[in-house]
Protein backbone atom coordinates (compact mmCIF):
# COMPACT_ATOMS: atom_id res chain seq x y z
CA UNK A 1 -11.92 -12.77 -14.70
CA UNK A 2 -10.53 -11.16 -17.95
CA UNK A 3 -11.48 -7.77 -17.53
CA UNK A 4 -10.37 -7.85 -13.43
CA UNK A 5 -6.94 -8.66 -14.70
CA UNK A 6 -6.55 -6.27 -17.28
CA UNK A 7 -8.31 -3.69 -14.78
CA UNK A 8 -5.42 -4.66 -12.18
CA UNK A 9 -2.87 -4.66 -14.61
CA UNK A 10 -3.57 -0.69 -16.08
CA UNK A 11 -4.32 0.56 -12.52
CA UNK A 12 -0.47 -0.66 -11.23
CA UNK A 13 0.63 0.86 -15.14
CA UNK A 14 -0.90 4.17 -14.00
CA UNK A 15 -0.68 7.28 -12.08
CA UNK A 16 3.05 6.36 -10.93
CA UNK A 17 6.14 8.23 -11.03
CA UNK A 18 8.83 6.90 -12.86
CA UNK A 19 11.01 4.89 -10.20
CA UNK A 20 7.54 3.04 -9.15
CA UNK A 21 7.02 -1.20 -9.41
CA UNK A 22 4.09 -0.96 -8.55
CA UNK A 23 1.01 0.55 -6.81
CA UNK A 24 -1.42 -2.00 -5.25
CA UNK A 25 -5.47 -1.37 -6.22
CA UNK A 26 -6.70 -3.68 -3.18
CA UNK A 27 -10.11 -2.62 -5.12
CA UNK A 28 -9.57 -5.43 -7.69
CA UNK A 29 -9.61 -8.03 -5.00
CA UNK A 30 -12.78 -10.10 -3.57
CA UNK A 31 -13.26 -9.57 0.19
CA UNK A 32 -12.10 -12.66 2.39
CA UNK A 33 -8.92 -14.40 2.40
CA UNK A 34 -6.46 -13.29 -0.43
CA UNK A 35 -3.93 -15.92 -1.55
CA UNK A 36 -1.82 -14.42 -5.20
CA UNK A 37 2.11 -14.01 -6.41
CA UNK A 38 2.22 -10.71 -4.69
CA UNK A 39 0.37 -11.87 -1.19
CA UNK A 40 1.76 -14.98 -0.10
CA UNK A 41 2.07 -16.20 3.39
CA UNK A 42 4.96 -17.65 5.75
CA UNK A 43 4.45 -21.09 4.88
CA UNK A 44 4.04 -20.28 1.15
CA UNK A 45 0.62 -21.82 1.31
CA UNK A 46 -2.75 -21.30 0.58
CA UNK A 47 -3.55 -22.49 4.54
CA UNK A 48 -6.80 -19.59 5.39
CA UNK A 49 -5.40 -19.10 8.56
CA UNK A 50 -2.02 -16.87 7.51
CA UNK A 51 -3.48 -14.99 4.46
CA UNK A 52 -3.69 -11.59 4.83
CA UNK A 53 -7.73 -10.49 4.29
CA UNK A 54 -9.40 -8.52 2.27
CA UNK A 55 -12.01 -6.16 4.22
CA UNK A 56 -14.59 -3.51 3.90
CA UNK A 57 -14.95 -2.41 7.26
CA UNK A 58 -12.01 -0.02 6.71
CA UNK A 59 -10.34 1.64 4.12
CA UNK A 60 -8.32 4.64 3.31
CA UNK A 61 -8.37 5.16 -0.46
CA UNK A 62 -11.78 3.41 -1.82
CA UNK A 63 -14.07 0.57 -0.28
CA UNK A 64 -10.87 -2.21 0.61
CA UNK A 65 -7.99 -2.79 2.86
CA UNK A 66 -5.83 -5.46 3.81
CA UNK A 67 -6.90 -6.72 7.38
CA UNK A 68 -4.89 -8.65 9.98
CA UNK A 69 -5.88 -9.68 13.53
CA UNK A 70 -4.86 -12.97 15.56
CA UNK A 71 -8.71 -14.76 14.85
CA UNK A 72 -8.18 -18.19 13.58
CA UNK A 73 -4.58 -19.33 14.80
CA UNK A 74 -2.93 -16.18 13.65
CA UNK A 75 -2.53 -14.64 10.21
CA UNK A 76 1.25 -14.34 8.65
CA UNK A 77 1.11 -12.98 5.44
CA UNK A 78 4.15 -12.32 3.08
CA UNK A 79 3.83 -9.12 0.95
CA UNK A 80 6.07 -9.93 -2.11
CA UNK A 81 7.91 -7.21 -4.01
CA UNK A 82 8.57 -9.50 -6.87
CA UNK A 83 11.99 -11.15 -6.66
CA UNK A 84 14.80 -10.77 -4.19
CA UNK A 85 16.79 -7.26 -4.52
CA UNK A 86 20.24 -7.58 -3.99
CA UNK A 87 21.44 -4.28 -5.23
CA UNK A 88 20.09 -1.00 -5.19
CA UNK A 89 18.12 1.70 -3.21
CA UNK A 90 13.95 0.95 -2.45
CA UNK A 91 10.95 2.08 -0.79
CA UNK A 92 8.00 0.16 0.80
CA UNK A 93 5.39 2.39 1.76
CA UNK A 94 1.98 1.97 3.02
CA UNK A 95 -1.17 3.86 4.67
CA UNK A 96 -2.16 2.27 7.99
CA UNK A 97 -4.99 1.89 10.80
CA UNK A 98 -4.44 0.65 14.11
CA UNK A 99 -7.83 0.69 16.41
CA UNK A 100 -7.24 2.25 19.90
CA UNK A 101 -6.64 -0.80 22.06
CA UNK A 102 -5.31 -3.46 19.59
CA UNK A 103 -1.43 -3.55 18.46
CA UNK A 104 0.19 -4.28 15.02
CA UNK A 105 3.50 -6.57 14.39
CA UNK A 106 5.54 -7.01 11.30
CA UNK A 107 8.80 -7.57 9.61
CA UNK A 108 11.08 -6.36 6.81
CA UNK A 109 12.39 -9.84 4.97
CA UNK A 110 14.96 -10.55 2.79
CA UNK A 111 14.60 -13.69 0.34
CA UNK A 112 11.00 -14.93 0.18
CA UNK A 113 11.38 -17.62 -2.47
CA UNK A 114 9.99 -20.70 -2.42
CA UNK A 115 8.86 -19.28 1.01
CA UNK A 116 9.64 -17.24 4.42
CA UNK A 117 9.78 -19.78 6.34
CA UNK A 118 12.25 -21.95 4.50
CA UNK A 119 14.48 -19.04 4.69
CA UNK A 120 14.12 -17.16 7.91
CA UNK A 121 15.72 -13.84 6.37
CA UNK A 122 14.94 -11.19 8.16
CA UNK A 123 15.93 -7.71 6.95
CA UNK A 124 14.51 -5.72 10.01
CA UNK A 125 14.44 -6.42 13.53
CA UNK A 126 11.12 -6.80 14.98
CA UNK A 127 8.41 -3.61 14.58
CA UNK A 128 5.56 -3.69 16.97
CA UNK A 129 3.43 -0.71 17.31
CA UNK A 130 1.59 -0.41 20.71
CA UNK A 131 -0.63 2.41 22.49
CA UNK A 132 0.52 4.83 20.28
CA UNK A 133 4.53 4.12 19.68
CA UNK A 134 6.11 2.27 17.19
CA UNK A 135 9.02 -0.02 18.35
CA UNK A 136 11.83 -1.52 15.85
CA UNK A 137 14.05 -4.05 18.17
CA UNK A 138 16.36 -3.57 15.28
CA UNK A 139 17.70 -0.16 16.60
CA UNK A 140 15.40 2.66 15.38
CA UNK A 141 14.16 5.30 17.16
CA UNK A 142 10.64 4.94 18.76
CA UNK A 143 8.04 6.50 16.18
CA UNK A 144 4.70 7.80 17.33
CA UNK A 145 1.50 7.15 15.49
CA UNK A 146 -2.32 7.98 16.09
CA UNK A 147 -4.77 5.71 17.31
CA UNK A 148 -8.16 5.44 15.39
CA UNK A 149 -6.77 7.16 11.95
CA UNK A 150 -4.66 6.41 9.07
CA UNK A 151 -1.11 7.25 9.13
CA UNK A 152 1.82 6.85 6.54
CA UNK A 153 4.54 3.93 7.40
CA UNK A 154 7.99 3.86 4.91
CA UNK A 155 11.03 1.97 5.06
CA UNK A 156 14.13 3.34 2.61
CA UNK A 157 17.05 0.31 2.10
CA UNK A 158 19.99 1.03 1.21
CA UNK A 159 20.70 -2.54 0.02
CA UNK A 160 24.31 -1.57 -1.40
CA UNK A 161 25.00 -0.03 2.11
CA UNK A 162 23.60 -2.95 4.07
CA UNK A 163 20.95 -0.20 5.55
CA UNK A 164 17.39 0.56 6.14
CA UNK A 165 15.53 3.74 7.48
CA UNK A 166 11.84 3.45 9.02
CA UNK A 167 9.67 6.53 8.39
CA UNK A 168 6.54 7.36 10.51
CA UNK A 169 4.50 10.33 8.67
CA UNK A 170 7.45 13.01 8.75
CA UNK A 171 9.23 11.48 11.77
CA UNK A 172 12.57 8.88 10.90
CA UNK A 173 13.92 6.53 13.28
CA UNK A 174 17.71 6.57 11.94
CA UNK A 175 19.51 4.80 9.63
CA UNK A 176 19.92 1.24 10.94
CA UNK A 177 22.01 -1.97 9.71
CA UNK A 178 20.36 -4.86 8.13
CA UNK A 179 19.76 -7.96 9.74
CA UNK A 180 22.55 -10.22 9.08
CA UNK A 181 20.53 -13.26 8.07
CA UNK A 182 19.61 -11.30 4.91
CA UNK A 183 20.65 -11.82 1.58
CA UNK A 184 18.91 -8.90 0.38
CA UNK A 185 15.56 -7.07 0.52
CA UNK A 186 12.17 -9.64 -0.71
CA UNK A 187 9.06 -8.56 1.08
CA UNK A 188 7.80 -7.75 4.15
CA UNK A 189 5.88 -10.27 6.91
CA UNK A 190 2.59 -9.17 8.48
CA UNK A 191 1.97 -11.40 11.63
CA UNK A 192 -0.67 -11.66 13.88
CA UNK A 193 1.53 -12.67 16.95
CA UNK A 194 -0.93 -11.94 19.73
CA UNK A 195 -4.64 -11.76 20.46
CA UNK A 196 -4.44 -7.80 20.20
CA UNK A 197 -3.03 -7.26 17.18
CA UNK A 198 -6.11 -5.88 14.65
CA UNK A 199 -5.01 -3.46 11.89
CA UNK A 200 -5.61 -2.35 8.45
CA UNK A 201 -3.09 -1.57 5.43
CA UNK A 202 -4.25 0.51 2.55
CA UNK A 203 -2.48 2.05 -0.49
CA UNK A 204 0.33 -0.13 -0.90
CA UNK A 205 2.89 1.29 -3.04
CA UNK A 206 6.62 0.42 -3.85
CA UNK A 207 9.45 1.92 -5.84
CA UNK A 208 13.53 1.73 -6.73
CA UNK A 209 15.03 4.68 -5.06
CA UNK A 210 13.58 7.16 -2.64
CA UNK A 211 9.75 8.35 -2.88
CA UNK A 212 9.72 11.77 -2.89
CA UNK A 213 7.29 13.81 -0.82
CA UNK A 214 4.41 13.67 -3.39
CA UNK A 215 4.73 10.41 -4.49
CA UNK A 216 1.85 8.20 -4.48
CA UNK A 217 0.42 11.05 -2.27
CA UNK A 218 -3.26 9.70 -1.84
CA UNK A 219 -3.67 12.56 1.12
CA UNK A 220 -3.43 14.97 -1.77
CA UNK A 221 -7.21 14.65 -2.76
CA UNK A 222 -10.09 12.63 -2.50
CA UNK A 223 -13.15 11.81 -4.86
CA UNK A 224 -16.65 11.80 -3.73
CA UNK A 225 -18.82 10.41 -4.29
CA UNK A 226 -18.30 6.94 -5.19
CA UNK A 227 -20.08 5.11 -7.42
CA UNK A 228 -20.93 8.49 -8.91
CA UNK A 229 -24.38 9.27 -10.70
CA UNK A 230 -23.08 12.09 -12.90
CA UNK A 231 -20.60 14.41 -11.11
CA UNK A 232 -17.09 13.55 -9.63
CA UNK A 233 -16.39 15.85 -7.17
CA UNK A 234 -12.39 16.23 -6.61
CA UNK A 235 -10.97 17.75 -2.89
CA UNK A 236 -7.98 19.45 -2.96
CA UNK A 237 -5.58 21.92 -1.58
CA UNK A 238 -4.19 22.90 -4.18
CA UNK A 239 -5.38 23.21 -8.06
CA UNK A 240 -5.49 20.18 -10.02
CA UNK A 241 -3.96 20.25 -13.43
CA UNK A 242 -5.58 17.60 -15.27
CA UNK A 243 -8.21 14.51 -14.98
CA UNK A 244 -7.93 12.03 -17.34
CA UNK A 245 -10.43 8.92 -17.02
CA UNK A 246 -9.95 5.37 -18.58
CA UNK A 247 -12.07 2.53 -19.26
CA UNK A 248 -11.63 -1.15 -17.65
CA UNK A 249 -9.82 -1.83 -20.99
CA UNK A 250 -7.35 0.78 -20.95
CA UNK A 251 -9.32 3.09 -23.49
CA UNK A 252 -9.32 7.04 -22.57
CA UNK A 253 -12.78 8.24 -22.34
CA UNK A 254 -12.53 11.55 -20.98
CA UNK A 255 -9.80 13.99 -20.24
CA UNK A 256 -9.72 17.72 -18.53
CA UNK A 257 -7.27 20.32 -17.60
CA UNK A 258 -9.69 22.02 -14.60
CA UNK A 259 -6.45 24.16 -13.43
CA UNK A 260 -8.56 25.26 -10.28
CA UNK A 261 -8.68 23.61 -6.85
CA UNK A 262 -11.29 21.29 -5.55
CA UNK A 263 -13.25 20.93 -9.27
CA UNK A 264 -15.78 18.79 -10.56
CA UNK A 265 -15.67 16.77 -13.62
CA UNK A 266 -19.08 15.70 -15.40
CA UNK A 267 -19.44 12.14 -16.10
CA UNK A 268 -22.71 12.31 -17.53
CA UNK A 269 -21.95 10.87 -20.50
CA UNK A 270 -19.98 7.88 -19.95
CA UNK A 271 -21.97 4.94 -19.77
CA UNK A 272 -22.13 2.47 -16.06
CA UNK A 273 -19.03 0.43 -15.06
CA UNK A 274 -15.90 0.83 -13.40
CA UNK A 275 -13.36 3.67 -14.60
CA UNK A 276 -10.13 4.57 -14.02
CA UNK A 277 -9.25 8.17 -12.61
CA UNK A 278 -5.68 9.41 -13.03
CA UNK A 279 -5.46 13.54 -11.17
CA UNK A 280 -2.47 14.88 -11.67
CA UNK A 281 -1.26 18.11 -9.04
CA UNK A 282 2.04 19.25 -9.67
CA UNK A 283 4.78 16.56 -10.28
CA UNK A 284 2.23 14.05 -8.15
CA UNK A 285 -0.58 11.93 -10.44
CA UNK A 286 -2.42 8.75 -9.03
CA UNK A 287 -5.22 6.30 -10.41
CA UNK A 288 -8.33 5.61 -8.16
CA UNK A 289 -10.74 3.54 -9.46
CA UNK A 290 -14.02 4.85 -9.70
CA UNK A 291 -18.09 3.08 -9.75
CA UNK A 292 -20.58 4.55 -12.00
């Protein structure tokens, strides 16, 4: 249990630009239902039924993803960002999957703490995302989205201004006003209202201020394979300036300036276990952890 914690701890430590709180390695976690201080649920307890869960069966960066359908009674999980902000510019972002045929359903919240449900703050109107379109009964402009593949979601608040802005890969449904129940920006709510909502959420990430366009870019690249036997193969578009690898403890092991795109790093050498990758391209640098 020691070394998954420190393991969690360095990957959220890593490969983030400077605004970032924190990055979320879904890798760390067991499959099945998750119940921590960041994923909580509506009722603030550890009931099954509302935690988010932990699956294999899709994923966009690694083996894991966070998985919520309507089996069971319903899942409503609370993502929380770590305190109530009350001041400030942030950014929620996340990579998501919504099978063709099944629907998705969640909420921006304001004040989490003890629990949602004591406080029924709710920062956002209602975002449902159906056959394709994204809906925000809030006010925003209807988003599209694919069917069957990944796809970026962000929300910018303005919590100074009273504001928020939902992003759909490059599209933006307009700046909107907060919902007036909320004190300020806590977390968000992902609820399984209906028998057809089934989707995945990857590659958590979430900052102070505005994410940039490379930020926590996971599309950037991709490493292959994984577990690796001896060589990590790196995809890219453009040339990657430098791979550095760390050990579950935190300990550099290996370290490379390949200045070329697409290259390979030999791993040969380092012993089996779980590393850390940090590949840096340009002003953009993210950790993925790595099985050897």
């Amino acid at each position: 249990m020691k070394k998954i914690y420190l393991l969690a701890v360095f990957a959220l430590g890593l490969g983030l630009s400077a605004n970032a709180q924190f990055e979320d390695d879904l890798e760390v976690y067991s499959t099945g239902p998750l119940f921590t201080p960041r994923w909580t649920t509506w009722s603030g307890e550890n009931t099954g039924n509302e935690n988010v869960i932990i699956s294999e069966d899709q994923a966009f960066d690694g083996t894991k993803s966070v998985f919520i359908d309507n089996v069971g009674g319903g899942q409503d999980a609370i993502l929380d960002i770590g305190g109530l902000k009350t001041a400030g510019v942030w950014s929620l972002a996340w990579k998501m999957y919504i099978p063709a045929g099944s629907t998705g359903y969640f909420n921006i919240q304001g004040n989490v703490t003890p629990n949602a449900n004591d406080n029924q703050e709710f920062y956002t109107g209602n975002i449902t995302l159906v056959a394709g379109t994204m809906s925000d009964d809030g006010g925003s402009t209807d988003l599209v989205y694919p069917e069957d593949q990944w796809f970026d979601f962000s929300i910018e608040l303005d919590v100074d201004a009273s504001t928020y802005e939902l992003k759909l890969n490059s599209s933006t449904g307009g700046v909107q006003t907060k919902g007036a129940s909320a004190t300020g920006f806590g977390g968000a709510d992902f609820y399984a209202d209906n028998s057809t909502n089934n989707y995945y959420v990857d590659a958590v990430r979430f900052a102070e201020g505005v994410l940039g366009a490379d930020d926590f870019s996971g599309d950037v690249f991709s490493v292959f394979p994984n577990p690796v036997v001896n060589t990590l193969n790196i995809k890219s578009a453009i040339a990657v300036d430098n791979v550095t690898i760390y050990d579950v403890l935190g300990k550099q092991v290996l370290s490379v300036n390949p200045d070329a795109i697409s290259p390979s790093v030999d791993m040969s050498a380092l012993s089996s276990g779980a590393y850390l990758v940090n590949v840096t391209i340009g002003n953009a640098s993210k950790t993925i952890k790595v099985l050897k």
